[in-house]
Protein backbone atom coordinates (compact mmCIF):
# COMPACT_ATOMS: atom_id res chain seq x y z
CA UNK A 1 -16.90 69.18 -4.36
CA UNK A 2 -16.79 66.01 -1.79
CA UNK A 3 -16.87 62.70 -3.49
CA UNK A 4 -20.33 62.16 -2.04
CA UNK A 5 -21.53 64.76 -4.62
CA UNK A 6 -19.54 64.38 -6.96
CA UNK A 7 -21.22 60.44 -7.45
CA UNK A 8 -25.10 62.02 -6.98
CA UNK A 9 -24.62 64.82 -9.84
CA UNK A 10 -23.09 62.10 -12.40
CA UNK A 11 -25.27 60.28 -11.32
CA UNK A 12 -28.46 62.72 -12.14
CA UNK A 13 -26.48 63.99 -15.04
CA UNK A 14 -25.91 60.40 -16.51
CA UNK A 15 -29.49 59.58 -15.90
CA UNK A 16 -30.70 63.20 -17.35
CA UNK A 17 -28.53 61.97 -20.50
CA UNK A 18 -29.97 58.90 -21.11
CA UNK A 19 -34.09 60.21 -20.67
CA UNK A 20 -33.45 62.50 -23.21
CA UNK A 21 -31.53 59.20 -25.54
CA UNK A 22 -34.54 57.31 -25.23
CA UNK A 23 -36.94 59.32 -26.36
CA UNK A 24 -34.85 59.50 -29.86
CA UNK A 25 -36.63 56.66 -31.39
CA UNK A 26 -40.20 57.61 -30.60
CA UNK A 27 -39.42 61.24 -31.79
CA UNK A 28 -38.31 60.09 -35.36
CA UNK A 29 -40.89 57.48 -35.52
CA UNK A 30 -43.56 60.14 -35.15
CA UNK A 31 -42.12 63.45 -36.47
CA UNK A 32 -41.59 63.85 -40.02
CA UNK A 33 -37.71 63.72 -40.44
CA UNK A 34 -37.03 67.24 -40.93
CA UNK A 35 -38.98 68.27 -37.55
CA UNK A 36 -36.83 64.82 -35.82
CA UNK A 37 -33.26 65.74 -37.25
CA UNK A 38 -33.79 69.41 -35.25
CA UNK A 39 -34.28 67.85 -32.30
CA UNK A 40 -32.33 65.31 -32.63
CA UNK A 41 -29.38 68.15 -33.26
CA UNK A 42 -30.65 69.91 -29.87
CA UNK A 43 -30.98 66.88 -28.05
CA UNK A 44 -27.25 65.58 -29.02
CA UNK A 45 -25.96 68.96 -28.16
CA UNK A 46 -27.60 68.87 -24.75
CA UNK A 47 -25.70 65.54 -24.10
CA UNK A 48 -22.55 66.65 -25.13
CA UNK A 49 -22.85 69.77 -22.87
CA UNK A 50 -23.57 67.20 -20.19
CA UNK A 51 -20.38 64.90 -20.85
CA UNK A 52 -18.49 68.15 -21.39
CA UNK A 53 -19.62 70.50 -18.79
CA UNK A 54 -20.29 68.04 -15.86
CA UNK A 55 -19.25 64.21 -16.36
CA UNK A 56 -15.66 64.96 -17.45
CA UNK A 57 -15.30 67.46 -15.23
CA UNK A 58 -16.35 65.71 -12.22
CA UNK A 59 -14.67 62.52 -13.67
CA UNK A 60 -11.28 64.91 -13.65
CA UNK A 61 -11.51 65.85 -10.11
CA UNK A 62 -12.79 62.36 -8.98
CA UNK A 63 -11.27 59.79 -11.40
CA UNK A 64 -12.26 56.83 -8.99
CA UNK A 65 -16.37 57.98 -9.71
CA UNK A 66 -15.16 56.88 -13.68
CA UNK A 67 -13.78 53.90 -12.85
CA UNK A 68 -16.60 52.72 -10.61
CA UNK A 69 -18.70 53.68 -13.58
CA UNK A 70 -17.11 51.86 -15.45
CA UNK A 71 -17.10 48.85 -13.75
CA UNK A 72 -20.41 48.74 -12.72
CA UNK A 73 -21.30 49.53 -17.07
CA UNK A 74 -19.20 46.47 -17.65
CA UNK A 75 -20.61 44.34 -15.31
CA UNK A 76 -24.32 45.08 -15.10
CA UNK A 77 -24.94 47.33 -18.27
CA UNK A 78 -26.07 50.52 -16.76
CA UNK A 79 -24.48 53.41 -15.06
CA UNK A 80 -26.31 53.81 -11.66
């Protein structure tokens, strides 16, 4: 995969990752905690199939995309 991408799917990937983060506080505020800690345990797996299955990955073949990420996380606190 070209560079090119390689940056847009991280990019939708990342942002796919952090929708589903943010809706973690509004889920255990409102479900009783045995109905939250399921999907919490879905949710968390989803994200690590993301990292796993398409950040690293792409992050392996383009390791210049990671430390632009990086970079831009350090400097101005989000990913994209």
């Amino acid at each position: 995969m070209n560079q090119d991408l390689a940056e847009l799917l991280t990019q939708a990937a990342t942002k796919g990752f952090g929708e589903l983060s943010t809706v973690l506080p509004v889920l255990e505020e409102h479900l009783p905690a045995e109905e939250f800690t399921h999907w919490q345990s879905i949710i968390e797996q989803i994200c690590d199939d993301i990292d796993q299955n398409i950040t690293s990955k792409i992050y392996d073949q383009h390791p210049e995309l990671r430390e632009k990420a990086e970079l831009r996380l350090t400097k101005y606190g989000v990913l994209f």
